[in-house]
C-alpha atoms as a PDB file:
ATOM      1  CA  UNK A   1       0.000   0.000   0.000  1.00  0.00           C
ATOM      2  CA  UNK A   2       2.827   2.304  -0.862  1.00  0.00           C
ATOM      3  CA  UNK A   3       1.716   5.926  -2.106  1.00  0.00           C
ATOM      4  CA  UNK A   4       4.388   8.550  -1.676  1.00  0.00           C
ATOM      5  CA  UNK A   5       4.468  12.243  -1.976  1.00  0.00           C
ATOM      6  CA  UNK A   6       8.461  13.495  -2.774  1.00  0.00           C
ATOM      7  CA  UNK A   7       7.333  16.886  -0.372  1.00  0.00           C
ATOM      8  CA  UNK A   8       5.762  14.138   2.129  1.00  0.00           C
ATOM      9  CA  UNK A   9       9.086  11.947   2.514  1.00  0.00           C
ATOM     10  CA  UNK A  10      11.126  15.431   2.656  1.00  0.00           C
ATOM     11  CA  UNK A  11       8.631  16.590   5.874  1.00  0.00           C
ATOM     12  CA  UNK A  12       8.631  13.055   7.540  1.00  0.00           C
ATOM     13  CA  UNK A  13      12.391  12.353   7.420  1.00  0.00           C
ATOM     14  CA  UNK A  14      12.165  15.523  10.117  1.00  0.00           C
ATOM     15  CA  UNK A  15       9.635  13.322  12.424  1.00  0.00           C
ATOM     16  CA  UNK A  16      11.557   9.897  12.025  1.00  0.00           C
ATOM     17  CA  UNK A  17      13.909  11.061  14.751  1.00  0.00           C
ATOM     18  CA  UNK A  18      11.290  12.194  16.960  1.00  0.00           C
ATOM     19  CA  UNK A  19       9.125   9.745  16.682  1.00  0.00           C
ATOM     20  CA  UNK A  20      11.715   6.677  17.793  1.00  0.00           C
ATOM     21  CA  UNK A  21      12.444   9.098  21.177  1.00  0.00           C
ATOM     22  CA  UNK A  22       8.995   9.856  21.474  1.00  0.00           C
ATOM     23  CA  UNK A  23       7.198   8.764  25.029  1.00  0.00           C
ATOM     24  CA  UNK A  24       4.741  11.546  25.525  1.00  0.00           C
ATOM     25  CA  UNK A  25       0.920  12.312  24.798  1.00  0.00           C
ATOM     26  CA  UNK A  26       1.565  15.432  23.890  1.00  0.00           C
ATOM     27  CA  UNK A  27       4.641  15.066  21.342  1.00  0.00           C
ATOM     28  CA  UNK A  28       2.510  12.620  19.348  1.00  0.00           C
ATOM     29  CA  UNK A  29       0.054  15.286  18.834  1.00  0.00           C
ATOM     30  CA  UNK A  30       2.870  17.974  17.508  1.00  0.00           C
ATOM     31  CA  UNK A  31       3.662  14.859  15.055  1.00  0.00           C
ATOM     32  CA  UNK A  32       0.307  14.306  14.342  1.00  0.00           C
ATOM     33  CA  UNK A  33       0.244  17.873  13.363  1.00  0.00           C
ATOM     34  CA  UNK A  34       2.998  17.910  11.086  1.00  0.00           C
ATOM     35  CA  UNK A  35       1.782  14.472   9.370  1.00  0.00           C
ATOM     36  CA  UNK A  36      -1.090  16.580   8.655  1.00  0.00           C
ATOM     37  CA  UNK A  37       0.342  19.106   7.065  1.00  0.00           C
ATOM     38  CA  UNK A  38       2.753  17.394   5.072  1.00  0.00           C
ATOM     39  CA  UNK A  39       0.051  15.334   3.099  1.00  0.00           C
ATOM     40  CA  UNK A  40      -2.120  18.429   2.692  1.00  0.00           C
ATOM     41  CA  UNK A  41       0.786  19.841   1.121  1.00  0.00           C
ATOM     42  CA  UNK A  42       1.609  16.651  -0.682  1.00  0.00           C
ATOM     43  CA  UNK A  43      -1.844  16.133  -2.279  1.00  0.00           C
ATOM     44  CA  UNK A  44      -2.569  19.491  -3.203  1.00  0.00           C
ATOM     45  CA  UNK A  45       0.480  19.895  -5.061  1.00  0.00           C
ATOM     46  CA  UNK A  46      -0.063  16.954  -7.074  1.00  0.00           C
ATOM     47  CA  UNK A  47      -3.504  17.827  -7.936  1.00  0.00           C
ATOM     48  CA  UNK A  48      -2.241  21.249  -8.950  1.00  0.00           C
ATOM     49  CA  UNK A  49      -0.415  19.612 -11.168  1.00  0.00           C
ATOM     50  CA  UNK A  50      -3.256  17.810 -12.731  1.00  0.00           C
ATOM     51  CA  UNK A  51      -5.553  20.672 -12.895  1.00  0.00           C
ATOM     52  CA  UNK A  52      -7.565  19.143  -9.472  1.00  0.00           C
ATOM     53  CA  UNK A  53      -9.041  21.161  -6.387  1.00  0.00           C
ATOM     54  CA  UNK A  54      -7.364  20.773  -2.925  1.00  0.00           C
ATOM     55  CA  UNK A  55      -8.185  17.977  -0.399  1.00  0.00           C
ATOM     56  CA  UNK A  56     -10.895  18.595   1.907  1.00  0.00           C
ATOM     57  CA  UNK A  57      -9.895  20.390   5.055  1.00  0.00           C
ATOM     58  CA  UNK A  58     -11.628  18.375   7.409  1.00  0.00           C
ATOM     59  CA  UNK A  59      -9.919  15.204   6.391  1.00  0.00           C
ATOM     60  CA  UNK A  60      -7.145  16.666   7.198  1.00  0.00           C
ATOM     61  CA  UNK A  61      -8.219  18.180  10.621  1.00  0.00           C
ATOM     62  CA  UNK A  62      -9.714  14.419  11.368  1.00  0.00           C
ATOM     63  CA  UNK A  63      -5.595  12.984  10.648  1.00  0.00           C
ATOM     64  CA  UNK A  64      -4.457  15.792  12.631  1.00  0.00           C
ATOM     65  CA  UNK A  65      -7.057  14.762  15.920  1.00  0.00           C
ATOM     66  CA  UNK A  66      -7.160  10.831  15.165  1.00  0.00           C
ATOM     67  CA  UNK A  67      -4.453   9.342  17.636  1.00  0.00           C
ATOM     68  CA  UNK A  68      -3.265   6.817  15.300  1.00  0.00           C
ATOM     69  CA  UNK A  69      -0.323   5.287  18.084  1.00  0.00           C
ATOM     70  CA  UNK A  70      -3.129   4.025  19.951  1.00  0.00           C
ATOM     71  CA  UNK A  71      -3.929   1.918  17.176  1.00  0.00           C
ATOM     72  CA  UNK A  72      -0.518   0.235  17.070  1.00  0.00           C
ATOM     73  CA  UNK A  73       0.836  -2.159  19.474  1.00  0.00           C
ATOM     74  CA  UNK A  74       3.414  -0.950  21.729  1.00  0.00           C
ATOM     75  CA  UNK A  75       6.842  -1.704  19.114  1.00  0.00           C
ATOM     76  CA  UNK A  76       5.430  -0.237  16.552  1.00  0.00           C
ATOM     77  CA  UNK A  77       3.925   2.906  18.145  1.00  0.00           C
ATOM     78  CA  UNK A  78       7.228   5.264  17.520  1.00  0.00           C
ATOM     79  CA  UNK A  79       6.460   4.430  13.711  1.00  0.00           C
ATOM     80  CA  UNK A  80       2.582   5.609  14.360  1.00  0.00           C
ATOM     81  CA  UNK A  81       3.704   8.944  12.338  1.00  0.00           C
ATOM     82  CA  UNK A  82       5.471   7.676   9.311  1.00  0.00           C
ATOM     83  CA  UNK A  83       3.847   7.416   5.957  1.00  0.00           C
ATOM     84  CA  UNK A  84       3.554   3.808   6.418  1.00  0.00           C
ATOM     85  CA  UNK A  85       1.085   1.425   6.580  1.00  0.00           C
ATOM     86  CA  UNK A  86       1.616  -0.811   9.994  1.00  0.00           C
ATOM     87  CA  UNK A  87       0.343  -4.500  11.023  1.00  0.00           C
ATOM     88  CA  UNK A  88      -1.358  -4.307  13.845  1.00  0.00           C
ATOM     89  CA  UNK A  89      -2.982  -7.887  14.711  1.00  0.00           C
ATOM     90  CA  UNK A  90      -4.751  -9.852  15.639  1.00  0.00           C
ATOM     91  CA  UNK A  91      -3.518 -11.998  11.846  1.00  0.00           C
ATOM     92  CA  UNK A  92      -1.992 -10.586   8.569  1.00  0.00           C
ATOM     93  CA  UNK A  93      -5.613  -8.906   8.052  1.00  0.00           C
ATOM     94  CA  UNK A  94      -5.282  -6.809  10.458  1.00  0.00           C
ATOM     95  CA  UNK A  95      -3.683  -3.234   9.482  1.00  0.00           C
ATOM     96  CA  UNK A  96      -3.495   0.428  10.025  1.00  0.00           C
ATOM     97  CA  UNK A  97      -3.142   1.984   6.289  1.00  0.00           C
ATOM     98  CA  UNK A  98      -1.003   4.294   5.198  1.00  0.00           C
ATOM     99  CA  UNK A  99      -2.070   8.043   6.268  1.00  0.00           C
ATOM    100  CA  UNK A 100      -1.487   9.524   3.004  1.00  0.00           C
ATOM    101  CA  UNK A 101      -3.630   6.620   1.038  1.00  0.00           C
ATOM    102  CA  UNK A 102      -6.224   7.143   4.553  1.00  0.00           C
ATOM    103  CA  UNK A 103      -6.944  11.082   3.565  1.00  0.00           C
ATOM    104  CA  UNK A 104      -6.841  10.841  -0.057  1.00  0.00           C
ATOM    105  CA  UNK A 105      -9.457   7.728   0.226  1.00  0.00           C
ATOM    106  CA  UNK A 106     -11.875   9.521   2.627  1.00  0.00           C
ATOM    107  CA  UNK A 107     -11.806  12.950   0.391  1.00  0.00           C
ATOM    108  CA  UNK A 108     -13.005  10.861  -2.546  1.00  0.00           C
ATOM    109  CA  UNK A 109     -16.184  10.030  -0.855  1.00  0.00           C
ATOM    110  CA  UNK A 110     -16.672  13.712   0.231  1.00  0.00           C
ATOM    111  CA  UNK A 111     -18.781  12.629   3.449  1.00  0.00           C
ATOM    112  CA  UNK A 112     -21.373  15.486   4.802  1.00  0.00           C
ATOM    113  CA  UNK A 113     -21.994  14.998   8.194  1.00  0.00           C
ATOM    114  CA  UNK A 114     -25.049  13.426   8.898  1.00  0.00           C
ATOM    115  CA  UNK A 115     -24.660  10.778   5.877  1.00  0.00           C
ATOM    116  CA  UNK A 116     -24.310   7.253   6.330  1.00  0.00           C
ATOM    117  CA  UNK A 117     -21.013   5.335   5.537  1.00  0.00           C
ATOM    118  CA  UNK A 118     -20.627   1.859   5.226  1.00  0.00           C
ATOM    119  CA  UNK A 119     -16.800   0.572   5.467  1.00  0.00           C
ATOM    120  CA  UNK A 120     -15.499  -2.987   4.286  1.00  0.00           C
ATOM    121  CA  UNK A 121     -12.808  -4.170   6.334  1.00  0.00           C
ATOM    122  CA  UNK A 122     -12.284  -2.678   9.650  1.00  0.00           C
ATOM    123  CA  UNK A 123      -7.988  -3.683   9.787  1.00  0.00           C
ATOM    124  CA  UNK A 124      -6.878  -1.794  12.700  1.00  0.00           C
ATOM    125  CA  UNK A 125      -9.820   0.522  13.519  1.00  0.00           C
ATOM    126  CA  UNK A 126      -7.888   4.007  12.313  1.00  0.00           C
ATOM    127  CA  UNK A 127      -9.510   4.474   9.032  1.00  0.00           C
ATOM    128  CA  UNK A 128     -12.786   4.092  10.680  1.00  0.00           C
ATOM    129  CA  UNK A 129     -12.246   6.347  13.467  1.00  0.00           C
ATOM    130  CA  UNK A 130     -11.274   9.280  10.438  1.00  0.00           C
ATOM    131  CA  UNK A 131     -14.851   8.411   9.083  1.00  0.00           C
ATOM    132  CA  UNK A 132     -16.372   8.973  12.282  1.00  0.00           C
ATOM    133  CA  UNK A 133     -14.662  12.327  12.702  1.00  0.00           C
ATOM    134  CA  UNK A 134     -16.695  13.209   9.755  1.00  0.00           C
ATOM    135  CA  UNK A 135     -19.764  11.769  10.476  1.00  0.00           C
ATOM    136  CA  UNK A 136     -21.638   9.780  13.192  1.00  0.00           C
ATOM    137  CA  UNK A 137     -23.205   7.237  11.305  1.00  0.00           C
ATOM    138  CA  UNK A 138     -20.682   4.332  10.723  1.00  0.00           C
ATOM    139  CA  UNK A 139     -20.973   1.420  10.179  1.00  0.00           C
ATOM    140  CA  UNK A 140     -17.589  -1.640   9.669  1.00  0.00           C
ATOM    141  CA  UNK A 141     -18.074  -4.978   7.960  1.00  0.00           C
ATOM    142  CA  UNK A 142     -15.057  -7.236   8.900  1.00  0.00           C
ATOM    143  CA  UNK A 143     -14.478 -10.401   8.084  1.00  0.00           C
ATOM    144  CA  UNK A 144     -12.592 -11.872  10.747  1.00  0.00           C
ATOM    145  CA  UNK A 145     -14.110 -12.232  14.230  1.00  0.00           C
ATOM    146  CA  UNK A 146     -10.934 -11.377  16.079  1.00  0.00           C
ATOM    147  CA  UNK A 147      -9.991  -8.460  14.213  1.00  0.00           C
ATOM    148  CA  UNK A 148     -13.322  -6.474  14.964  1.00  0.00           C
ATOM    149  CA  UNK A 149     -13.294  -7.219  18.327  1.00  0.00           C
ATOM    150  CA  UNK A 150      -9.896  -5.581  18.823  1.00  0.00           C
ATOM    151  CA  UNK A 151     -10.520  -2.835  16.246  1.00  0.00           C
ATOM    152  CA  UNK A 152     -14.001  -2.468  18.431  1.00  0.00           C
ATOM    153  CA  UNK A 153     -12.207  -2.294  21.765  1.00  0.00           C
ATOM    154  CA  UNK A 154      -9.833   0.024  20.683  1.00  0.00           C
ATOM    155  CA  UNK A 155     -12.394   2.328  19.358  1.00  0.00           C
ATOM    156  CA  UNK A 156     -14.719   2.024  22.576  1.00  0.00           C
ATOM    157  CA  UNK A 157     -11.944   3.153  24.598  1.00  0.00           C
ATOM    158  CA  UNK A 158     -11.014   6.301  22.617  1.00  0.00           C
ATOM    159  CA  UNK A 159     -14.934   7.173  22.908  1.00  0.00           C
ATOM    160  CA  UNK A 160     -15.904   6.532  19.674  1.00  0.00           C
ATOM    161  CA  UNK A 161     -19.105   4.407  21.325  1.00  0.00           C
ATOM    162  CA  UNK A 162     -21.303   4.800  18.193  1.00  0.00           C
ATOM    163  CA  UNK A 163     -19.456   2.665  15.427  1.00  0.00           C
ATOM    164  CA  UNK A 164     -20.947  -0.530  14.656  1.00  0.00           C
ATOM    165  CA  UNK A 165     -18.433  -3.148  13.565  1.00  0.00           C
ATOM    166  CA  UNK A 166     -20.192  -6.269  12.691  1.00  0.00           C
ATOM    167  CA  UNK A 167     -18.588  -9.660  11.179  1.00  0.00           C
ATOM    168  CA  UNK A 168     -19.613 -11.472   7.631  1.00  0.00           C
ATOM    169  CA  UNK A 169     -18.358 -10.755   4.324  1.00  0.00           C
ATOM    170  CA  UNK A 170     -17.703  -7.180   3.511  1.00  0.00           C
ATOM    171  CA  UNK A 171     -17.671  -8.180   0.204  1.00  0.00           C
ATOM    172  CA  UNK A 172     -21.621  -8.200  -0.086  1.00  0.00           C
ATOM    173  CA  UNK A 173     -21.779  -5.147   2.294  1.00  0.00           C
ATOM    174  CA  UNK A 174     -24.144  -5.436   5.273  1.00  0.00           C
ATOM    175  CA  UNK A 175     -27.889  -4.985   4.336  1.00  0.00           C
ATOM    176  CA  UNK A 176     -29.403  -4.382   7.814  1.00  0.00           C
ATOM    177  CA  UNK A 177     -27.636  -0.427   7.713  1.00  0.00           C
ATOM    178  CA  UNK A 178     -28.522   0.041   4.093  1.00  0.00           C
ATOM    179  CA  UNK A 179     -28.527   2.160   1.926  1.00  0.00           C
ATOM    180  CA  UNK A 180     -25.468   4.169   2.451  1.00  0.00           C
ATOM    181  CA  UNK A 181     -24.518   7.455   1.009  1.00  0.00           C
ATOM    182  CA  UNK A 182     -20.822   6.275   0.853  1.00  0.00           C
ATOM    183  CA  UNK A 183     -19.064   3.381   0.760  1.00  0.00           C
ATOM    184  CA  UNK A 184     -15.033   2.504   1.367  1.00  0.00           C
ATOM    185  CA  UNK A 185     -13.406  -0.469   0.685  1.00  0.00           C
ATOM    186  CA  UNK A 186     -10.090  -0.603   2.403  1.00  0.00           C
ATOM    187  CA  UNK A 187      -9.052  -4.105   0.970  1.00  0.00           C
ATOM    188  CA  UNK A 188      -8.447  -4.898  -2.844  1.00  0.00           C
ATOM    189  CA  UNK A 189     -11.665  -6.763  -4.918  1.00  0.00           C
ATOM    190  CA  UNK A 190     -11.465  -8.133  -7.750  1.00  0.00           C
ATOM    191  CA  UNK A 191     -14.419  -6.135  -8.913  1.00  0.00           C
ATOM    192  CA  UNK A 192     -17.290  -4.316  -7.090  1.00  0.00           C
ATOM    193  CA  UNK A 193     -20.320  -6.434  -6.140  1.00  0.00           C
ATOM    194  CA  UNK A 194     -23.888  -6.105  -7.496  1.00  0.00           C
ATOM    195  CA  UNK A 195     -24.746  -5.997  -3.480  1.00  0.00           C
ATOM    196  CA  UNK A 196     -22.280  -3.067  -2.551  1.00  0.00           C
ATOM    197  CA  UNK A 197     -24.033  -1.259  -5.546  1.00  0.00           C
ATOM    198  CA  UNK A 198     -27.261  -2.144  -4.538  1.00  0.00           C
ATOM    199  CA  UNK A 199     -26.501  -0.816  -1.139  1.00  0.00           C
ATOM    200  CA  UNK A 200     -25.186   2.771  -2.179  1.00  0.00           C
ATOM    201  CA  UNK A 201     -27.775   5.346  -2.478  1.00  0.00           C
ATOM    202  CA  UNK A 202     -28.428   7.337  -5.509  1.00  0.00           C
ATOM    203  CA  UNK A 203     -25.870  10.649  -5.175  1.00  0.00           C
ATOM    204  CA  UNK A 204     -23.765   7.699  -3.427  1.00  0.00           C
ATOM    205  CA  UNK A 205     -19.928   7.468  -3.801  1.00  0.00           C
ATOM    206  CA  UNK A 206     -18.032   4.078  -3.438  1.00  0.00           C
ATOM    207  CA  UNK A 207     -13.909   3.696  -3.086  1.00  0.00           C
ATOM    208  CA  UNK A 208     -12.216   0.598  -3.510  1.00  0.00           C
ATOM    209  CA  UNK A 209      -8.920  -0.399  -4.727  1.00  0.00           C
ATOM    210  CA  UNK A 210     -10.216  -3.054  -7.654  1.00  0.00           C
ATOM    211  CA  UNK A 211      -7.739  -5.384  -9.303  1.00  0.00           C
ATOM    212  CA  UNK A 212      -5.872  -8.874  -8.456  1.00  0.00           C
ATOM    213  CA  UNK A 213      -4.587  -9.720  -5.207  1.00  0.00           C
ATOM    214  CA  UNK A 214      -1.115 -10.346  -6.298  1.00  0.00           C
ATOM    215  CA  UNK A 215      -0.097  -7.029  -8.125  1.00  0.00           C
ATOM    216  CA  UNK A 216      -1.059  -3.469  -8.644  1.00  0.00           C
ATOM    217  CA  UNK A 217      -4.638  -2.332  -8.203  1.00  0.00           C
ATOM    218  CA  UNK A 218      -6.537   0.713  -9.558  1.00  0.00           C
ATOM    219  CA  UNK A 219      -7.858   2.614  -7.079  1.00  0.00           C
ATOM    220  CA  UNK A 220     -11.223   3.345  -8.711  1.00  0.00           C
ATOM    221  CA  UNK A 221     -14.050   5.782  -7.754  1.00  0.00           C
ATOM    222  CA  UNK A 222     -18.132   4.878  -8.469  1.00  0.00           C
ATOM    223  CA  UNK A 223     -20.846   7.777  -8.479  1.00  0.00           C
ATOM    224  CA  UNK A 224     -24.253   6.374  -8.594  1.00  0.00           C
ATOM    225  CA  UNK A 225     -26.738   8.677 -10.769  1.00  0.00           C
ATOM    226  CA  UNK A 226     -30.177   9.660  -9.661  1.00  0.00           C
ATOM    227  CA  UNK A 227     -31.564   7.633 -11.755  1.00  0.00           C
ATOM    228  CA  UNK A 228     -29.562   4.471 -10.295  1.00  0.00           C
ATOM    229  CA  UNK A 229     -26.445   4.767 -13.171  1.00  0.00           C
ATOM    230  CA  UNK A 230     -23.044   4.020 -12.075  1.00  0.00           C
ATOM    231  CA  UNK A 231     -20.040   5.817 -13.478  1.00  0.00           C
ATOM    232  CA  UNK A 232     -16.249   4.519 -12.686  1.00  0.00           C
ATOM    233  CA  UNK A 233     -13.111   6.717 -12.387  1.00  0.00           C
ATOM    234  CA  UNK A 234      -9.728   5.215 -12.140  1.00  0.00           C
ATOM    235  CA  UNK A 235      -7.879   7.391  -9.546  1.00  0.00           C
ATOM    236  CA  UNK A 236      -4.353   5.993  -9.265  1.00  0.00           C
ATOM    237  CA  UNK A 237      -2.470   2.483  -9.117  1.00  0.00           C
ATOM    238  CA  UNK A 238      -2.139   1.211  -5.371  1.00  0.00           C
ATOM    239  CA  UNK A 239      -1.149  -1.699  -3.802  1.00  0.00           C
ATOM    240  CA  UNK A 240      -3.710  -3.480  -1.144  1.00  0.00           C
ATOM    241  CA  UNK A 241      -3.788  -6.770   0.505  1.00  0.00           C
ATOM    242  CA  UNK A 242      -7.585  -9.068  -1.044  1.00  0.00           C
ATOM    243  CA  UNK A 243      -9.880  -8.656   0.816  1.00  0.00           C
ATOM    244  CA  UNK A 244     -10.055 -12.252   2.971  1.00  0.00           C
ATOM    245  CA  UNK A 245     -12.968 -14.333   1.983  1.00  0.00           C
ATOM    246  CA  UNK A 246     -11.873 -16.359  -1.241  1.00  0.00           C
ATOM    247  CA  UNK A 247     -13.088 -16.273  -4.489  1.00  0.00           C
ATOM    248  CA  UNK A 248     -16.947 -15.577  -4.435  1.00  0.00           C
ATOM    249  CA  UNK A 249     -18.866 -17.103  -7.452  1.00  0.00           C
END
């Protein structure tokens, strides 16, 4: 899940020292801080550069609040603040993505608050808690039992109490929630299900990365008309582990 800004590596190399000595509360929050502002920087000089509009301010307020060391064991906590994505267990399933590839994911489905977000794949719990920074209504599919209990825990003690994180297949969504005004896959498919589709509302946006599980994936963007139409944009190559669950027929 590798997704590099050149301005981004040039601000973090500042943090790597800091962040191995770090101990405190309150020096992860200055490195939260300049995480933050390196990727703002990062992605709106790239979409400069391709003629786009600059990421939404609020995603990057919600990486600047979102403690993501608490969502790392203990030995990997003075990496919390690195462009990286980090296993966190309980399995290989269970990660904390990359920041950068977090806030450029969650501007793509331009959340209001109030709307209703659906997300496949809970990993570590971090890219959920973002969501709920933007909006109260969340809702996590995971596929492994273990995994959403610690991702659950973790986000019940940081007092985000309102997040439902149930377990079955992400990859066919979870109809009791439905419909959603946004969706996120944060594991690669090899295509979108009819039932994620289904599930999205019209003026919905979905994100997944969509391609085979070995290799590069397109990180692809679906708008679903008014009058239930679905239109695809191909974003950017990434990199993501399959979503767990086989090949579904």
């Amino acid at each position: 899940m590798r997704f590099r800004f050149r301005s981004l590596l040039a601000a973090l190399a500042v943090t790597a020292a800091a962040a191995a000595l770090a101990q405190a509360p309150d020096e992860f929050g200055e490195m939260r801080r300049l995480l933050a502002d390196a990727i703002e920087k990062g992605v709106n000089e790239s979409r400069k550069a391709a003629g786009g509009g600059p990421i939404d301010r609020r995603v990057i307020a919600a990486v600047a609040k979102v403690p993501r060391h608490e969502f790392a064991p203990p030995e990997l906590r003075p990496f919390s603040y690195l462009d990286l994505p980090l296993t966190v267990g309980p399995g290989p399933d269970a990660t904390i993505s990359q920041p950068s590839l977090v806030a450029v994911m969650t501007d793509l489905l331009a959340i209001k608050r109030g709307e209703k977000v659906l997300e496949v794949g809970v990993g570590g719990g971090y890219h959920t808690a973002i969501l709920a920074e933007l909006t109260a209504d969340v809702t996590s599919v995971e596929f492994h039992a273990k995994v959403a209990q610690a991702a659950k825990r973790t986000l019940g003690r940081l007092g985000y109490k309102g997040i439902q994180v149930n377990v079955a297949d992400g990859y066919y969504g979870w109809r009791p929630n439905a419909p959603y005004d946004a969706v996120l896959v944060r594991m690669a498919v090899p295509d979108v299900s009819a039932a994620l589709l289904e599930q999205l509302k019209p003026g919905g946006r979905l994100v997944a990365p969509v391609g085979p599980a070995e290799g590069v994936q397109v990180l692809v963007l679906l708008r679903k008309a008014a009058d239930g139409r679905v239109t695809e944009t191909g974003v950017m190559p990434v990199r993501f582990r399959a979503l767990p669950g086989g090949v579904r027929l």
